[in-house]
PDB file of N, CA and C in Angstrom:
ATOM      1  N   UNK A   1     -64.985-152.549  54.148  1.00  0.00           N
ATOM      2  CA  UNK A   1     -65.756-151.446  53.640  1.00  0.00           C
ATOM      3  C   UNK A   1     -66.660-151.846  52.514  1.00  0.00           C
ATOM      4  N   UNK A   2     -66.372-152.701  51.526  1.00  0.00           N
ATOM      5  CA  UNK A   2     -67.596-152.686  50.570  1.00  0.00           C
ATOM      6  C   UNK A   2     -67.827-152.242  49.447  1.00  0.00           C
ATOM      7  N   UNK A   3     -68.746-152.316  48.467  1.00  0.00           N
ATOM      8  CA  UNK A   3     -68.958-151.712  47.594  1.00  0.00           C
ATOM      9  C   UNK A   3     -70.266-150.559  47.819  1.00  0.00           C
ATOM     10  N   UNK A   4     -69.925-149.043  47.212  1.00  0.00           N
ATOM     11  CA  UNK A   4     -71.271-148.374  47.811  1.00  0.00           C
ATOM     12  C   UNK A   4     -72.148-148.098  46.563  1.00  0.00           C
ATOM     13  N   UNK A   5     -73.082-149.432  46.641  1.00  0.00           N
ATOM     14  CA  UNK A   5     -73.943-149.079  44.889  1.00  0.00           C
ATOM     15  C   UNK A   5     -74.987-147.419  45.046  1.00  0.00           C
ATOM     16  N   UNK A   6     -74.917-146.506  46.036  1.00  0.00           N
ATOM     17  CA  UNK A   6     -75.591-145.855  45.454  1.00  0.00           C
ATOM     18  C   UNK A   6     -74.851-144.611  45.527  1.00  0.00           C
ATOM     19  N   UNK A   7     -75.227-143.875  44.169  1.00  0.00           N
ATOM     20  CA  UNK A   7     -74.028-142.910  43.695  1.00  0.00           C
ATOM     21  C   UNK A   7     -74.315-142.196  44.301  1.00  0.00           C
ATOM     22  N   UNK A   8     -72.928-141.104  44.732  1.00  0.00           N
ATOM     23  CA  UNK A   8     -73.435-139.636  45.251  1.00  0.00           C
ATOM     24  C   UNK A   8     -73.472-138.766  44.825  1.00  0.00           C
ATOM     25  N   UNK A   9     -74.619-137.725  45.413  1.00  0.00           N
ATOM     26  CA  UNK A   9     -75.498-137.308  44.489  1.00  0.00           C
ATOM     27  C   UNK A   9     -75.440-135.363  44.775  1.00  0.00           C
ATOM     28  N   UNK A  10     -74.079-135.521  45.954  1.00  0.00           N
ATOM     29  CA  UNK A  10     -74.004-134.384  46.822  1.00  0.00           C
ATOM     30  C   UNK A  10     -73.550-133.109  45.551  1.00  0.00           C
ATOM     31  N   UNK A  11     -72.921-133.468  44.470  1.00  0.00           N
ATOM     32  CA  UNK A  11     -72.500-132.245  43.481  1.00  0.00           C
ATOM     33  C   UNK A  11     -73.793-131.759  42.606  1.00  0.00           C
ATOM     34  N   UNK A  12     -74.840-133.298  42.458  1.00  0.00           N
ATOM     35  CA  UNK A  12     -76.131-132.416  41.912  1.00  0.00           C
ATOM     36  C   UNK A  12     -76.668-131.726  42.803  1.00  0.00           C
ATOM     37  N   UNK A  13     -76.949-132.111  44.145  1.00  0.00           N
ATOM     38  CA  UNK A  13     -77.786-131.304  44.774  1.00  0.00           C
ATOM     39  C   UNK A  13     -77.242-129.771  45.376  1.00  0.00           C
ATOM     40  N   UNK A  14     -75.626-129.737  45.121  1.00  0.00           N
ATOM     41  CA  UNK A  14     -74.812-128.074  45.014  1.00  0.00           C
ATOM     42  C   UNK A  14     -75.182-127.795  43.974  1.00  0.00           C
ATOM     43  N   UNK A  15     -75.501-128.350  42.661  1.00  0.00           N
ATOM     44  CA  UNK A  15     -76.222-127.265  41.264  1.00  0.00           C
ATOM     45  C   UNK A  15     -77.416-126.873  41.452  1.00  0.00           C
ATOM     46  N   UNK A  16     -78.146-127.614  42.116  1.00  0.00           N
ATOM     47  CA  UNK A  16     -79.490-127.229  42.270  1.00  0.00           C
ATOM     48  C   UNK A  16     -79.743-125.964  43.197  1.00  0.00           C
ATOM     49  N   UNK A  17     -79.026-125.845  44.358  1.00  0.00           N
ATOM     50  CA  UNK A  17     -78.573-124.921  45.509  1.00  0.00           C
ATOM     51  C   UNK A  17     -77.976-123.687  44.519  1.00  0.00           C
ATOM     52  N   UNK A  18     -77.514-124.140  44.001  1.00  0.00           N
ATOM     53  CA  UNK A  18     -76.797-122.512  43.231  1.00  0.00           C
ATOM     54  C   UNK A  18     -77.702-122.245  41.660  1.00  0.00           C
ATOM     55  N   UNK A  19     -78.184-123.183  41.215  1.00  0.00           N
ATOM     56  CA  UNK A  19     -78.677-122.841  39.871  1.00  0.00           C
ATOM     57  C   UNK A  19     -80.226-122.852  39.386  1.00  0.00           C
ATOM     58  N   UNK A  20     -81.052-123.578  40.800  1.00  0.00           N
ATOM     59  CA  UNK A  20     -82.533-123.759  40.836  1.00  0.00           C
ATOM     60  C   UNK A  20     -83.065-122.712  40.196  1.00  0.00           C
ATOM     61  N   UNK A  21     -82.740-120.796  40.542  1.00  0.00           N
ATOM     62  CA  UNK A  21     -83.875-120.392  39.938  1.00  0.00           C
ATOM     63  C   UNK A  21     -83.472-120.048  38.328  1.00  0.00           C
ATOM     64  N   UNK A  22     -82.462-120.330  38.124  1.00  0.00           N
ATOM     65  CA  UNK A  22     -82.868-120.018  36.291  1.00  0.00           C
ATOM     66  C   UNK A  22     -83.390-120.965  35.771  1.00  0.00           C
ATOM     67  N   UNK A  23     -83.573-122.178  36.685  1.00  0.00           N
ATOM     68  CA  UNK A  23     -84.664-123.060  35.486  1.00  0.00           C
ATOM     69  C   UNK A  23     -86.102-123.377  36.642  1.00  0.00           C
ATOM     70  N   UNK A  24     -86.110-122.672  37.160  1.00  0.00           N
ATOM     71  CA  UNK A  24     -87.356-122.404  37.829  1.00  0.00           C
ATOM     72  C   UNK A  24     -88.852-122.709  37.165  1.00  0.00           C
ATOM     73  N   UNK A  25     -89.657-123.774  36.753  1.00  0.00           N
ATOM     74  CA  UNK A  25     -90.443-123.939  36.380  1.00  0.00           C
ATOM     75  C   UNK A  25     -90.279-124.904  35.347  1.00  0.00           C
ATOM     76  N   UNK A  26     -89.283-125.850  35.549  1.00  0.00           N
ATOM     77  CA  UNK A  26     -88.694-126.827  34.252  1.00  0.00           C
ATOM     78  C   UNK A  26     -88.349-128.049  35.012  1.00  0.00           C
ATOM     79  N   UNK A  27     -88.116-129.271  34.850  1.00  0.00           N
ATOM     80  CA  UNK A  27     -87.523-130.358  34.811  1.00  0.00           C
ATOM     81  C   UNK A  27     -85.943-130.409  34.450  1.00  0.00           C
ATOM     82  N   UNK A  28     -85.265-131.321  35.023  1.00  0.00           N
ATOM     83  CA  UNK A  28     -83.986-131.132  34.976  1.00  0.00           C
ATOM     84  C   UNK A  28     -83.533-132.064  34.938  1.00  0.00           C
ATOM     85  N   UNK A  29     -82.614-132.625  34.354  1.00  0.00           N
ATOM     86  CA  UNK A  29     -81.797-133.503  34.633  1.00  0.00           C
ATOM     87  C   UNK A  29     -80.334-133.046  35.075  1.00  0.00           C
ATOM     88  N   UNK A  30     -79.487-134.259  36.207  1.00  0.00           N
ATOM     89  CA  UNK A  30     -78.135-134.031  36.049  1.00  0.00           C
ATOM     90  C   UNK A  30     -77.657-135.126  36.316  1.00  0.00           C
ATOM     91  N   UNK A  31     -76.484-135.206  36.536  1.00  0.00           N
ATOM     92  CA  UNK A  31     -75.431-136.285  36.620  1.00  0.00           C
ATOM     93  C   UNK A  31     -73.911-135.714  37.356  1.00  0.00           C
ATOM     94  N   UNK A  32     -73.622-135.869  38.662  1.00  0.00           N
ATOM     95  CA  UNK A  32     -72.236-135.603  38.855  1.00  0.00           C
ATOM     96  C   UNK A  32     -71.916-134.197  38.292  1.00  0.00           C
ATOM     97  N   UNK A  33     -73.408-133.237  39.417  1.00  0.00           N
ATOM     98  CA  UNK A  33     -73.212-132.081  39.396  1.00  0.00           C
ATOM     99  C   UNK A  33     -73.101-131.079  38.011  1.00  0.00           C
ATOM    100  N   UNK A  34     -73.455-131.740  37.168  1.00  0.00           N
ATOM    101  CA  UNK A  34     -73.576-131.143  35.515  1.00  0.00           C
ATOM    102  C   UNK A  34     -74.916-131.504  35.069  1.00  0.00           C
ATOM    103  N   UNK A  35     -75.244-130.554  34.603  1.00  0.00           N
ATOM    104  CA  UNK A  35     -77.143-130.512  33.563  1.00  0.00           C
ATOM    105  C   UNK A  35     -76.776-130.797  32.370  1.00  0.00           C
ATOM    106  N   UNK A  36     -77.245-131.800  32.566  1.00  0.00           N
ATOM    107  CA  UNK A  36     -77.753-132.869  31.275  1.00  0.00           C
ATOM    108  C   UNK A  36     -78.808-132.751  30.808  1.00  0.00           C
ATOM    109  N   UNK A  37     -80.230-131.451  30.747  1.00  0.00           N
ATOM    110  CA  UNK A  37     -81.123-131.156  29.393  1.00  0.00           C
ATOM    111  C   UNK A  37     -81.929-130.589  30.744  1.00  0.00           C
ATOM    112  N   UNK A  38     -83.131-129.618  30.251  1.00  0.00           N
ATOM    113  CA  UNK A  38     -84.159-129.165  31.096  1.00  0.00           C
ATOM    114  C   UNK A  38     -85.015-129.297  30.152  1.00  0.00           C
ATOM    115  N   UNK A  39     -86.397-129.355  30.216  1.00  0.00           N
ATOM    116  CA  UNK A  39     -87.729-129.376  29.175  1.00  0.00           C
ATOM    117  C   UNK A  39     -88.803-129.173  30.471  1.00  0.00           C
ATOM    118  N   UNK A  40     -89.825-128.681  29.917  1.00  0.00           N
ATOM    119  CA  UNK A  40     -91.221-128.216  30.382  1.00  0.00           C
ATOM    120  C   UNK A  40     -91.965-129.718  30.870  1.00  0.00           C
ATOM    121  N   UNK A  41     -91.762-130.977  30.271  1.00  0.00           N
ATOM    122  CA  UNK A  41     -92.642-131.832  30.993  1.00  0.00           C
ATOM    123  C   UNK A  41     -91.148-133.012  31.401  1.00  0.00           C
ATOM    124  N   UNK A  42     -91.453-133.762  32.035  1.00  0.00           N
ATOM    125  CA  UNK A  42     -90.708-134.843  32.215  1.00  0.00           C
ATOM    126  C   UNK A  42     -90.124-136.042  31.082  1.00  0.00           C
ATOM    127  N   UNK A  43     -91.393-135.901  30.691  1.00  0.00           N
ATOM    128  CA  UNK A  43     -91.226-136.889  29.605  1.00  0.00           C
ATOM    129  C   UNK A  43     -90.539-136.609  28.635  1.00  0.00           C
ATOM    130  N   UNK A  44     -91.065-135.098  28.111  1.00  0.00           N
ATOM    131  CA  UNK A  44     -90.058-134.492  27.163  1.00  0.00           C
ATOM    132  C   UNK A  44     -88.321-134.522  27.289  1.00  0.00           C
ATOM    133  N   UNK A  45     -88.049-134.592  28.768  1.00  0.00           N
ATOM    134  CA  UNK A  45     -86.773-134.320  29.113  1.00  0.00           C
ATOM    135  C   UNK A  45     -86.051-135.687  29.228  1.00  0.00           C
ATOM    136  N   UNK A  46     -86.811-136.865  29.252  1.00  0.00           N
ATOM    137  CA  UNK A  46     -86.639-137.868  29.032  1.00  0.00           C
ATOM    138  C   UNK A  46     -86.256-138.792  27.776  1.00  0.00           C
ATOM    139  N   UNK A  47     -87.411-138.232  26.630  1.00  0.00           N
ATOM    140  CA  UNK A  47     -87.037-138.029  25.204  1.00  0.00           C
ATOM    141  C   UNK A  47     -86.084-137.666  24.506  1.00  0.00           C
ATOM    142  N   UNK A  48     -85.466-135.765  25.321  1.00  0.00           N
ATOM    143  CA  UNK A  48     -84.429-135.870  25.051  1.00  0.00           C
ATOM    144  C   UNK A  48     -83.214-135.965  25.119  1.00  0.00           C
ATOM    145  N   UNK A  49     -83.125-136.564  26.412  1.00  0.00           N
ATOM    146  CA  UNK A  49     -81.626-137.449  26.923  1.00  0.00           C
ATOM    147  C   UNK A  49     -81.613-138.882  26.126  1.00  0.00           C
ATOM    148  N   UNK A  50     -82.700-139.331  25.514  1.00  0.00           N
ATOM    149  CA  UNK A  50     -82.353-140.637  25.149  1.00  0.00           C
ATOM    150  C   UNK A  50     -82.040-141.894  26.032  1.00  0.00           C
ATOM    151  N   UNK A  51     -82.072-142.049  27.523  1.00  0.00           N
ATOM    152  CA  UNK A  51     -81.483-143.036  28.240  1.00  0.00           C
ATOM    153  C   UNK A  51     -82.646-143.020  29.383  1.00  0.00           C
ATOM    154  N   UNK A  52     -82.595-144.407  29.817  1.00  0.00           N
ATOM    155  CA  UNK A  52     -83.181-144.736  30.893  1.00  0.00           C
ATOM    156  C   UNK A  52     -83.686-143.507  31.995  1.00  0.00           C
ATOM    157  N   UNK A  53     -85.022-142.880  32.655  1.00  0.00           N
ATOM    158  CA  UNK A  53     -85.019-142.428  33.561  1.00  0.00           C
ATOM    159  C   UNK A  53     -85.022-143.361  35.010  1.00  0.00           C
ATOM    160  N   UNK A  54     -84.857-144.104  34.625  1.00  0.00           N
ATOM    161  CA  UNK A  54     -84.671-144.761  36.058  1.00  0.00           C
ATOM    162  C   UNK A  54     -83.005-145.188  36.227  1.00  0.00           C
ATOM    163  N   UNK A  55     -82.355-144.501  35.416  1.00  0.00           N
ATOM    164  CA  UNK A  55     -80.837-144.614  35.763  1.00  0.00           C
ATOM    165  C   UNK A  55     -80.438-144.423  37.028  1.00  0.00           C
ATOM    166  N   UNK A  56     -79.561-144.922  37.777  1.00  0.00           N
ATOM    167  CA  UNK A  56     -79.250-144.545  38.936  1.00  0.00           C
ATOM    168  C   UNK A  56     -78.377-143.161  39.389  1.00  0.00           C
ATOM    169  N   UNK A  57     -77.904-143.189  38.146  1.00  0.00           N
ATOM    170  CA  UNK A  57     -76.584-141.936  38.481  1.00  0.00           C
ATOM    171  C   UNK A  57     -77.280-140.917  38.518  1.00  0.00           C
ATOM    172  N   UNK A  58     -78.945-140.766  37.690  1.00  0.00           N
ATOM    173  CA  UNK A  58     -79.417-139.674  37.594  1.00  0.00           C
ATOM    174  C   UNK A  58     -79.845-138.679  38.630  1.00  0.00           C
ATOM    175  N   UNK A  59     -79.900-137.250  38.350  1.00  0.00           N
ATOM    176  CA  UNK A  59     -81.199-136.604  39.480  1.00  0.00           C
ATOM    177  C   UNK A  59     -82.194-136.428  38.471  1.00  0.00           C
ATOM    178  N   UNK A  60     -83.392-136.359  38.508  1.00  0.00           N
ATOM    179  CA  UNK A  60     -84.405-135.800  37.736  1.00  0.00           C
ATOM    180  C   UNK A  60     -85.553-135.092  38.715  1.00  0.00           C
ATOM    181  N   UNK A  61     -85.179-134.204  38.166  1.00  0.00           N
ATOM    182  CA  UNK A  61     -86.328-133.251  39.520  1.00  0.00           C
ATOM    183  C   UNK A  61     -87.422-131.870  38.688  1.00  0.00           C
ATOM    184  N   UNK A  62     -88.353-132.307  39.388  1.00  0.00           N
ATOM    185  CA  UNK A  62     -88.979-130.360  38.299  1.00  0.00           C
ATOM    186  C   UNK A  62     -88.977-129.377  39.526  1.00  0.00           C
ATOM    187  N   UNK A  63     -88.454-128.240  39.138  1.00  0.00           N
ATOM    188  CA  UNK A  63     -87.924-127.175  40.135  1.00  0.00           C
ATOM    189  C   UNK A  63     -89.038-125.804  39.980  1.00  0.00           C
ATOM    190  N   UNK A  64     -89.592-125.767  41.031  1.00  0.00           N
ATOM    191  CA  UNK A  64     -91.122-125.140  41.525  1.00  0.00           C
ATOM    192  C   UNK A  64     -90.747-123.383  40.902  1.00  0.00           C
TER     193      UNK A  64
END
């Protein structure tokens, strides 16, 4: 079986399914189905997590 380097991502994408429209017009971050900061631009939300956006564990999505 292996090692599976890419994380799953199935509990963020159930927050997003249940929690998309209260941040409806924001950027998001999560991690293992928990929100980790929303802000108006990306970058901002990037700023204020403090850590890599190209982390792997991350989702970072802006929600329409």
């Amino acid at each position: 079986m292996g090692n599976n380097t890419q994380p799953d991502q199935s509990l963020s994408v159930q927050w997003l399914q249940d929690h998309s429209r209260a941040y409806a017009g924001s950027w998001v971050a999560l991690r293992n189905g928990a929100l980790l900061g929303s802000a108006d631009t990306r970058q901002m939300l990037i700023e204020r997590l403090g850590i890599p956006a190209a982390s792997p564990e991350l989702l970072i999505t802006w929600l329409p």
